[in-house]
Protein backbone atom coordinates (compact mmCIF):
# COMPACT_ATOMS: atom_id res chain seq x y z
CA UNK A 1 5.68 33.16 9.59
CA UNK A 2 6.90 36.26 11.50
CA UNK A 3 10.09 36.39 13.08
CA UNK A 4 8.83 36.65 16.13
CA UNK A 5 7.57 33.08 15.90
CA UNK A 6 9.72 30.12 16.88
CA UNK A 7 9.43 26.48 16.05
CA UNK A 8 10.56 23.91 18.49
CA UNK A 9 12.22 20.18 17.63
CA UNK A 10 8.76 18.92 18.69
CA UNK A 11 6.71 20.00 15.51
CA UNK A 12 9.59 18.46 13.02
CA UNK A 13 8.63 14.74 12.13
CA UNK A 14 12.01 12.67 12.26
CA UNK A 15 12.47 9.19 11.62
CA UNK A 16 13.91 7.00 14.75
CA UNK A 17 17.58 6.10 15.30
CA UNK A 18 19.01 3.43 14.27
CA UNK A 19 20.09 0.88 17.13
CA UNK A 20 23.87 1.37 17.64
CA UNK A 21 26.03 -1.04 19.76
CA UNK A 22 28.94 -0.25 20.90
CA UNK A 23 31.95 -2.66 20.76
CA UNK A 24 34.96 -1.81 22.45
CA UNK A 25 38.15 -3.25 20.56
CA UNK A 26 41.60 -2.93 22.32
CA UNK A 27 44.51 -1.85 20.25
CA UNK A 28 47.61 -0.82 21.53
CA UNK A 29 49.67 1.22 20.24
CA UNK A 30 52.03 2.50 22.57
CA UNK A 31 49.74 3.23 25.75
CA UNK A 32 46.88 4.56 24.07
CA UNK A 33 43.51 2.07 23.71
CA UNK A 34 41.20 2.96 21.29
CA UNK A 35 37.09 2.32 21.78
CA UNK A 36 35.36 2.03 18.54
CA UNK A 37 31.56 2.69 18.06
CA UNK A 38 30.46 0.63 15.06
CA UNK A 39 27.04 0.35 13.72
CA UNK A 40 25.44 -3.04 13.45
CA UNK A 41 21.64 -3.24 12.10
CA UNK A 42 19.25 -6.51 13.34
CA UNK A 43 19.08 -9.49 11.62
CA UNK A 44 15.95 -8.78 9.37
CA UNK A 45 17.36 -5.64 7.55
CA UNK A 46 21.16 -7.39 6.84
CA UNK A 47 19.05 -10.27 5.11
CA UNK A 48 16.64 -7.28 3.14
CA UNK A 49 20.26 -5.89 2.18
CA UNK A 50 21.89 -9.35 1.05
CA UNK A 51 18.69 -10.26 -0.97
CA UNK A 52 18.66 -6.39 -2.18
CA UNK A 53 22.35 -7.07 -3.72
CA UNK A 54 21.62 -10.50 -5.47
CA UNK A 55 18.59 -8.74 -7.44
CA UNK A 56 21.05 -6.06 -8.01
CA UNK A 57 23.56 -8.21 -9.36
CA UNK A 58 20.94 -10.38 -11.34
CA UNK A 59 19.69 -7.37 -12.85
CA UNK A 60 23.08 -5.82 -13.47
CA UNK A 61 24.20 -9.29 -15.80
CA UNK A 62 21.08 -9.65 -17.46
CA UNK A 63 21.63 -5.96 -18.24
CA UNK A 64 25.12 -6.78 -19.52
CA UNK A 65 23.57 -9.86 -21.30
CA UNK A 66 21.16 -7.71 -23.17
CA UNK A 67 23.94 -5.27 -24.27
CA UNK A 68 25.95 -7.90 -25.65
CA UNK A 69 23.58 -9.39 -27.42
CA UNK A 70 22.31 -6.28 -28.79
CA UNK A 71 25.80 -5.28 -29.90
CA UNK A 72 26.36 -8.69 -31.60
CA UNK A 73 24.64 -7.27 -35.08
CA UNK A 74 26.51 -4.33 -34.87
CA UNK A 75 29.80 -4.53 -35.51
CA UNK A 76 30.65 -1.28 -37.28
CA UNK A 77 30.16 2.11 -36.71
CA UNK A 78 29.64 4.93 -38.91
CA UNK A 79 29.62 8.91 -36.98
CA UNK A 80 27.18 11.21 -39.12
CA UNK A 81 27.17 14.94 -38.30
CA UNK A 82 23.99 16.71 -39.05
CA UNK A 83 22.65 19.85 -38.78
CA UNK A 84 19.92 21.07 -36.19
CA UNK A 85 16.95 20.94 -38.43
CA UNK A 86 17.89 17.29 -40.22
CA UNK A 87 18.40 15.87 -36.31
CA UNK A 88 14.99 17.28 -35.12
CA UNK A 89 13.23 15.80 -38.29
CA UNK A 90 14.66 12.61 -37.80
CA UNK A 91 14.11 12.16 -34.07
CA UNK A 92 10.44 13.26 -34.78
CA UNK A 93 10.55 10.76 -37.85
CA UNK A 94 11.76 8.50 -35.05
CA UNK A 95 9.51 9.05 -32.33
CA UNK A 96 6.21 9.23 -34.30
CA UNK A 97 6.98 5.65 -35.84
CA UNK A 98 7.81 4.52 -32.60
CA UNK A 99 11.19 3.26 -34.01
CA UNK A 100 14.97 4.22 -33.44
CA UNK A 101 16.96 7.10 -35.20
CA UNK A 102 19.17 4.13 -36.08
CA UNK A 103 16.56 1.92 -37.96
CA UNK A 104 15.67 4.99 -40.65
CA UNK A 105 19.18 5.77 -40.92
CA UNK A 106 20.30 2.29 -41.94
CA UNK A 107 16.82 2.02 -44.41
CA UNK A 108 17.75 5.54 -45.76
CA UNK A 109 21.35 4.31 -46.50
CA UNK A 110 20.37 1.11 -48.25
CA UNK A 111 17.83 2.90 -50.54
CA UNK A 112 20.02 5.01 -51.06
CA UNK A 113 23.25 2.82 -52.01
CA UNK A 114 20.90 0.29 -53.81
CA UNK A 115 19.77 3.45 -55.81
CA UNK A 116 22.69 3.90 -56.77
CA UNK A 117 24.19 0.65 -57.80
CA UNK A 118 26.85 0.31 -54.82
């Protein structure tokens, strides 16, 4: 596009307004009255909104009810530095047995304490 080409609002695809009503609420303060414009959508999309919230909040608990019960086993926490090439071995390890970096770390602990006599 040159410069000497100019685009007008008409070729832009916009979505339409919103319906706004306009409520007028006195408040005086002194002499002054304020008008407020407030935004009120129809019927159909508050109702979209309120059932949009109770999934929300259904899936936020059972989210919260799967942590919990997830964190019930695991009640201790051990924090293992390692260095670059031992982390990208195991999260390989990890992702080609389509298991979690946690599960061969606990198995590789226990072999390795029951090796040992501990």
């Amino acid at each position: 596009m040159s410069g000497k080409e100019i685009l007008s609002l008409d070729e832009f695809a916009t979505a339409p307004r919103r319906q706004r009503v306009v409520t007028n609420e006195a408040s005086v303060k002194g002499d002054a009255i304020r008008t407020r414009e407030t935004r009120d959508t129809p019927e159909l999309v508050s109702g979209e909104v309120r059932e949009k919230g109770e999934t929300s909040s259904e899936a936020s608990k059972a989210l919260r009810q799967m942590k919990r019960a997830r964190m019930k086993g695991a009640s201790h926490f051990v924090n293992v530095n390692l260095d670059r090439e031992t982390k990208r071995r195991l999260k390989l390890a990890s992702f080609n047995m389509d298991t979690s970096m946690q599960a061969i770390m606990e198995k590789a602990i226990r072999q390795f304490l029951d090796a040992n006599g501990y």
